[in-house]
Protein backbone atom coordinates (compact mmCIF):
# COMPACT_ATOMS: atom_id res chain seq x y z
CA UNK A 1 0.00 0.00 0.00
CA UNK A 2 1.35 3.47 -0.88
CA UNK A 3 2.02 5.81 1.17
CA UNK A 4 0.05 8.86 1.44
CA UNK A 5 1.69 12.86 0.27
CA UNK A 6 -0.21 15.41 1.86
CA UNK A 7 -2.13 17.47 -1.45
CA UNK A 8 -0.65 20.70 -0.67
CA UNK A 9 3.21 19.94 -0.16
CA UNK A 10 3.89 16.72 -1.36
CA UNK A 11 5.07 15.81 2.82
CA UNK A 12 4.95 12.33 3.64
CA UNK A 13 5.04 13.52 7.25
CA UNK A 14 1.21 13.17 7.96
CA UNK A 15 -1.08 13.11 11.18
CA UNK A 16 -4.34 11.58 11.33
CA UNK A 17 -6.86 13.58 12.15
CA UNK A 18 -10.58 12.67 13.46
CA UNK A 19 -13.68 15.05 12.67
CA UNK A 20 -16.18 15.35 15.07
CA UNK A 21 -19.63 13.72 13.94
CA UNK A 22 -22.75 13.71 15.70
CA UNK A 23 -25.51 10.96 15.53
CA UNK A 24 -28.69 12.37 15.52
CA UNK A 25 -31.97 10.60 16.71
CA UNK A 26 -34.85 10.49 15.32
CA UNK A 27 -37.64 11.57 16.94
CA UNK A 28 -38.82 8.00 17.21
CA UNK A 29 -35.68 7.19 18.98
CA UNK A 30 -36.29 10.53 21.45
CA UNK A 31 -39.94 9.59 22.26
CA UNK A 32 -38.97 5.96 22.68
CA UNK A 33 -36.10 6.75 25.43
CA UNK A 34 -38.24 9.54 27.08
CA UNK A 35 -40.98 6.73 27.57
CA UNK A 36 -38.48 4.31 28.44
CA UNK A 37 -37.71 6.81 31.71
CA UNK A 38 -40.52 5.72 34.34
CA UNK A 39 -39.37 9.08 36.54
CA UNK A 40 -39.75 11.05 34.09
CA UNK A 41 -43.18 9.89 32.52
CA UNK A 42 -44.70 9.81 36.61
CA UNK A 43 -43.35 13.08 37.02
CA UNK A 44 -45.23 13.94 33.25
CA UNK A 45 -48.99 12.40 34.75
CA UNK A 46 -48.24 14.33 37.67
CA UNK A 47 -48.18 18.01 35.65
CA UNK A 48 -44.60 18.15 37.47
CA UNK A 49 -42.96 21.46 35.71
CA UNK A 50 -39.42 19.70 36.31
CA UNK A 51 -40.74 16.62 33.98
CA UNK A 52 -41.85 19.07 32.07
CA UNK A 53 -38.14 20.96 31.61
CA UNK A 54 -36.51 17.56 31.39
CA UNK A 55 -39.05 16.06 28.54
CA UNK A 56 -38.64 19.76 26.87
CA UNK A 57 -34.87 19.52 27.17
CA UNK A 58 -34.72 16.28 25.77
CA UNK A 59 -37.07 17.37 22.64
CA UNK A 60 -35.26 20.66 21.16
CA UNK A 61 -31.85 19.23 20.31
CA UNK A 62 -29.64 21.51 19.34
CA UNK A 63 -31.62 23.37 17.67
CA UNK A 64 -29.69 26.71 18.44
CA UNK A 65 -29.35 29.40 21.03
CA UNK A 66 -33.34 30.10 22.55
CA UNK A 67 -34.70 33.52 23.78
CA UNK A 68 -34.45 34.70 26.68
CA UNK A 69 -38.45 34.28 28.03
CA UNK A 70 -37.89 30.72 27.17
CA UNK A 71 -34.75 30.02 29.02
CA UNK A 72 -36.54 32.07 32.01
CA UNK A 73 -39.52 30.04 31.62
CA UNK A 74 -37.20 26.40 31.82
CA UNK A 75 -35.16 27.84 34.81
CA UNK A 76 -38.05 29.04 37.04
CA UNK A 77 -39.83 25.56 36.32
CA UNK A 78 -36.78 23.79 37.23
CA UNK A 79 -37.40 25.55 40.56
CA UNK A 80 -41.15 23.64 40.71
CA UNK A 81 -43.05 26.74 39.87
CA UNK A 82 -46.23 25.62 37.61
CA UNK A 83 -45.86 26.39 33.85
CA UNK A 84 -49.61 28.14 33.77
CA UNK A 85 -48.49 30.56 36.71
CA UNK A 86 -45.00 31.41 35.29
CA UNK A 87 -46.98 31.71 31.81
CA UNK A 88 -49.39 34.11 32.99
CA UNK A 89 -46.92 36.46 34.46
CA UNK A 90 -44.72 37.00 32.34
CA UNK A 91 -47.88 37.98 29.60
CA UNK A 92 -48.51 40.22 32.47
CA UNK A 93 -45.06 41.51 32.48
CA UNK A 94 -44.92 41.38 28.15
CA UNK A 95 -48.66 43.64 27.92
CA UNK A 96 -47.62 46.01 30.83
CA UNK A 97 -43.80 46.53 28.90
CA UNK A 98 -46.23 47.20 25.83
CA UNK A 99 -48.51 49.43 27.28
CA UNK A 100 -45.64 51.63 28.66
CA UNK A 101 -44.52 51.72 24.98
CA UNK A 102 -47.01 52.64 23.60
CA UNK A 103 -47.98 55.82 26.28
CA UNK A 104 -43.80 56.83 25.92
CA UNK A 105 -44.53 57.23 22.10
C-alpha cells in the first residue's frame, strides 16, 4: 500500500486527524427513550414542571441558542413553579412593557 503525500506539499510527514460527527436521533428514537424513563413519565402524569423541563430539554436538540423568556420560563420551572403561573406572568409583564410603549410614544 502506498504511502500517502499530503495534497498541498507533497510531505509524507502526515497526522491523522478525526472530525467530530454527531448521531442524531430520530424523533422515534427521542420519544422511545423519554418513555423508556418511568421518573420522568410519573413526574409527566403528575403536571410536574421539572418533567416538564426535562421532557422539553430532551425534545429541542440543538436546535440553536433560545430567547431569553424561554430560558426564564425552563429555569423558574426547574425551581417547581407551575408552567400556567409562570406563563401568565410574564404575559402580564410582556402587555404592561407594551402598554408603557405605547404611552412613551
Amino acid at each position: 500500500m502506498p504511502q500517502p503525500v499530503c495534497d498541498s506539499c507533497g510531505s509524507k510527514d502526515l497526522t491523522r486527524l478525526f472530525s467530530t460527527f454527531a448521531r442524531l436521533k430520530t424523533d422515534k428514537d427521542v420519544y422511545e427513550d423519554i418513555l423508556s424513563d418511568s421518573d420522568l413519565v410519573k413526574g409527566m402524569v403528575a403536571n410536574d414542571p421539572r418533567a416538564l423541563v426535562e421532557w422539553s430539554r430532551r425534545m429541542e436538540g440543538t436546535e440553536g441558542e433560545k430567547a431569553p423568556e424561554y430560558e426564564e420560563m425552563m429555569e423558574r420551572m426547574e425551581r417547581g413553579e407551575r408552567w400556567d403561573e409562570v406563563a401568565s406572568e410574564m404575559q402580564e409583564r410582556e402587555s404592561a412593557s407594551s402598554e408603557t410603549s405605547e404611552l412613551e410614544e
